[in-house]
Structure formats: C-alpha cells, structure tokens
C-alpha atoms as a PDB file:
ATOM      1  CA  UNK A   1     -16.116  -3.178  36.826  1.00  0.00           C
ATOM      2  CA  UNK A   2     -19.096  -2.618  38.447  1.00  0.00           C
ATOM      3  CA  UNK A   3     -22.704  -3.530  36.614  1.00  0.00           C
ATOM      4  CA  UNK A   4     -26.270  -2.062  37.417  1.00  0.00           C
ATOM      5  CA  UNK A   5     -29.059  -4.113  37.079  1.00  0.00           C
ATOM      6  CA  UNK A   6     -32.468  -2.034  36.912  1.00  0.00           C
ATOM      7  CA  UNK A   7     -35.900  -3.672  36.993  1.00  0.00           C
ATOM      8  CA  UNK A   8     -37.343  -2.338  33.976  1.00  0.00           C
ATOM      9  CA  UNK A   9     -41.374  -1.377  34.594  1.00  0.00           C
ATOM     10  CA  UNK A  10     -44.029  -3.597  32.547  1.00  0.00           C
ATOM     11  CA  UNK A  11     -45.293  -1.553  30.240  1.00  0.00           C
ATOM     12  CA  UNK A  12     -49.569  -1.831  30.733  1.00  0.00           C
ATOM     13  CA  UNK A  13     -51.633  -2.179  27.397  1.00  0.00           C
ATOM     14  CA  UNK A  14     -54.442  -0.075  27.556  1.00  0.00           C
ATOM     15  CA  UNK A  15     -57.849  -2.298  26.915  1.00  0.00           C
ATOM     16  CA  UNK A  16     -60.862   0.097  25.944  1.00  0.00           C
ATOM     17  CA  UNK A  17     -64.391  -1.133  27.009  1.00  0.00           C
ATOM     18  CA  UNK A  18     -67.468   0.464  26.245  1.00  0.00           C
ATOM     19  CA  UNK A  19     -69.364  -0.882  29.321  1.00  0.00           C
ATOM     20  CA  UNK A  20     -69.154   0.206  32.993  1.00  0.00           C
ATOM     21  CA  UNK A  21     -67.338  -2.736  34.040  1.00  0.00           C
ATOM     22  CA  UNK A  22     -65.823  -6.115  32.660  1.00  0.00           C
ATOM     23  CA  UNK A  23     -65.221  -9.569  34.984  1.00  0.00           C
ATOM     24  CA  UNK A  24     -61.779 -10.740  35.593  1.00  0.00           C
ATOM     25  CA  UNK A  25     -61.557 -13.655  33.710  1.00  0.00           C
ATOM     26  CA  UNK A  26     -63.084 -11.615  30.697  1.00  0.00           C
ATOM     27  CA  UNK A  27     -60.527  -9.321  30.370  1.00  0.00           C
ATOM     28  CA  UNK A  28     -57.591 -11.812  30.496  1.00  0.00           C
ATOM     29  CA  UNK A  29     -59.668 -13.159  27.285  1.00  0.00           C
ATOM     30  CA  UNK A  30     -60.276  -9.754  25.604  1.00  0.00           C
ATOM     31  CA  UNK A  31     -56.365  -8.632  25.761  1.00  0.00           C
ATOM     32  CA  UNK A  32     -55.415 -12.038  24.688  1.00  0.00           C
ATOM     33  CA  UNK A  33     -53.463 -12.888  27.665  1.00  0.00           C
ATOM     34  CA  UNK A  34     -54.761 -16.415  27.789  1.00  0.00           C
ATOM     35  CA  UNK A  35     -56.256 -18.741  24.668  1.00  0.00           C
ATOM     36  CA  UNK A  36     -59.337 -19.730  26.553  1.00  0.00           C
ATOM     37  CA  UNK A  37     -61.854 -19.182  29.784  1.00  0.00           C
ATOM     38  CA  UNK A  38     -60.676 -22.495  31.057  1.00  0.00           C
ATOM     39  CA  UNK A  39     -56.586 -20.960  31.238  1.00  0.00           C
ATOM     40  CA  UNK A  40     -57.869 -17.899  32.762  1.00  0.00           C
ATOM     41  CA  UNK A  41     -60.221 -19.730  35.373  1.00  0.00           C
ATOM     42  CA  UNK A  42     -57.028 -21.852  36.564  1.00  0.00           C
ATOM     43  CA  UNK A  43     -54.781 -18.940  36.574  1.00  0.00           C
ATOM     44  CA  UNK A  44     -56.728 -16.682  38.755  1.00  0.00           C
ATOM     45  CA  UNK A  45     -57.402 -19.322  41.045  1.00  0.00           C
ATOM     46  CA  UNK A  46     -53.844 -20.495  41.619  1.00  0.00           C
ATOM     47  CA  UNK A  47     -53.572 -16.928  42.733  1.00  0.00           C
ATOM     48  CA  UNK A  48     -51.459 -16.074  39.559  1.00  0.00           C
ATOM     49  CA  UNK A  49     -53.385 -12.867  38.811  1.00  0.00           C
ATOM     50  CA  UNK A  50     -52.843  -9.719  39.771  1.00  0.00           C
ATOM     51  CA  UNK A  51     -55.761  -6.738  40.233  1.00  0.00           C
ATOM     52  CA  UNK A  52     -54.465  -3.836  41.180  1.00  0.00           C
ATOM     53  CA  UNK A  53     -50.889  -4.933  42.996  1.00  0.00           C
ATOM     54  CA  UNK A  54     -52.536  -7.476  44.911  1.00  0.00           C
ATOM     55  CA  UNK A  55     -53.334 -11.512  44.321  1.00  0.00           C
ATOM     56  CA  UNK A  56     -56.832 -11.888  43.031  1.00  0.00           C
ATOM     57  CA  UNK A  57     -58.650 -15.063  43.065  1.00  0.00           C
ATOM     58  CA  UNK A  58     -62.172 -13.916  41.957  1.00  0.00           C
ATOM     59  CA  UNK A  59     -63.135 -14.969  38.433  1.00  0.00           C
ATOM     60  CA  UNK A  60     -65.800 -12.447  38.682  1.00  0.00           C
ATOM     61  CA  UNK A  61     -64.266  -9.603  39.869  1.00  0.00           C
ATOM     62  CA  UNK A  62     -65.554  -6.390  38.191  1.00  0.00           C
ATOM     63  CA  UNK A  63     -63.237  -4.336  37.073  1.00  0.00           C
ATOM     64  CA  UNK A  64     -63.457  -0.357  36.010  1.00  0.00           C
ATOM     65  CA  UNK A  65     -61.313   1.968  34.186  1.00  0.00           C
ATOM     66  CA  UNK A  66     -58.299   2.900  35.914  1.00  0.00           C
ATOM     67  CA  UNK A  67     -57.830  -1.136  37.310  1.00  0.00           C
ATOM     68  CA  UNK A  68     -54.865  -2.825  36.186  1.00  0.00           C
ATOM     69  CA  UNK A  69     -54.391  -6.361  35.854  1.00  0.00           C
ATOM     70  CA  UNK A  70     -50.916  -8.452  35.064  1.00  0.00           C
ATOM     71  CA  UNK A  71     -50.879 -11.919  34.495  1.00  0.00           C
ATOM     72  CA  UNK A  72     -47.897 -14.486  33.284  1.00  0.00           C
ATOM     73  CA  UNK A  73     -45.547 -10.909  33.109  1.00  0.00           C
ATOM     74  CA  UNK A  74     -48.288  -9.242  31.418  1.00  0.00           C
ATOM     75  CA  UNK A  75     -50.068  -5.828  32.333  1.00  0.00           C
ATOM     76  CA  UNK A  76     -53.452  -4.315  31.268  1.00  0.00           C
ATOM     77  CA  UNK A  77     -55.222  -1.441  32.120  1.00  0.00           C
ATOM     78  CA  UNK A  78     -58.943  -0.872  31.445  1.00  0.00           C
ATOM     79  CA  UNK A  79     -59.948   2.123  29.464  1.00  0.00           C
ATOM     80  CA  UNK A  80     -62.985   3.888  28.844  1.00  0.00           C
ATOM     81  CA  UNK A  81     -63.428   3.815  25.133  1.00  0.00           C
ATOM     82  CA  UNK A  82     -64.766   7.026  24.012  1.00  0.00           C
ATOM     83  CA  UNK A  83     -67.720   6.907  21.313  1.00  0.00           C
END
C-alpha cells in the first residue's frame, strides 16, 4: 500500500486596514497572532516572521495591501478595507 502525503497550503486571513500602510509588529497584534507587542517584538527578531516568503526582522516594516505575513504556522494578508 502506498500513501501520499500532500503539504496542504496555509490558508491566509485577509486583515482589512483603512490606512496606506501598517508596521510589522502591528499587524501580528491586529490579527491576533500574538497576545502582546512584547511576543511580536521577540518573534520577529528571532527571525520567526515571515513578509512576503522571506525572514523579516524589522519591527517596523511597513506593510501594504497585497503583503502577506505568517508567523507560528499562521498567514495574513493585508487588505484594503473599502469605505
């Protein structure tokens, strides 16, 4: 018997901002992917934190919609919420 294993694609929450951008560390906050700035701050800079595919280590990294962000198995993708 032969068993397939397939890597099953996180699914990315969609996180709506009204502004042009939001920081890093403020989005982990906002989708509730950590319980406090202090998590987040420790997180990114272990290198924990994706942006985009790729390790980011910049607490203050703007980030538009259309960036992605996974942390801890966790994706999010900013939005543009429409008024």
């Amino acid at each position: 018997m032969r068993v397939v294993v397939k890597k099953k694609e996180p699914q990315l929450r969609e996180i709506p901002i009204t502004t042009e951008f939001i920081r890093l560390e403020a989005l982990l906050k906002l989708a509730d992917a950590v319980p406090s700035g202090g998590m987040a701050k420790t997180l990114i800079q272990d290198g924990q934190v994706l942006v985009n595919g790729e390790v980011c280590t910049m607490r203050g990294k703007k980030l538009r919609p259309g960036d992605t962000a996974s942390c801890m198995g966790a994706g999010f993708r900013v939005t543009s919420h429409e008024a």
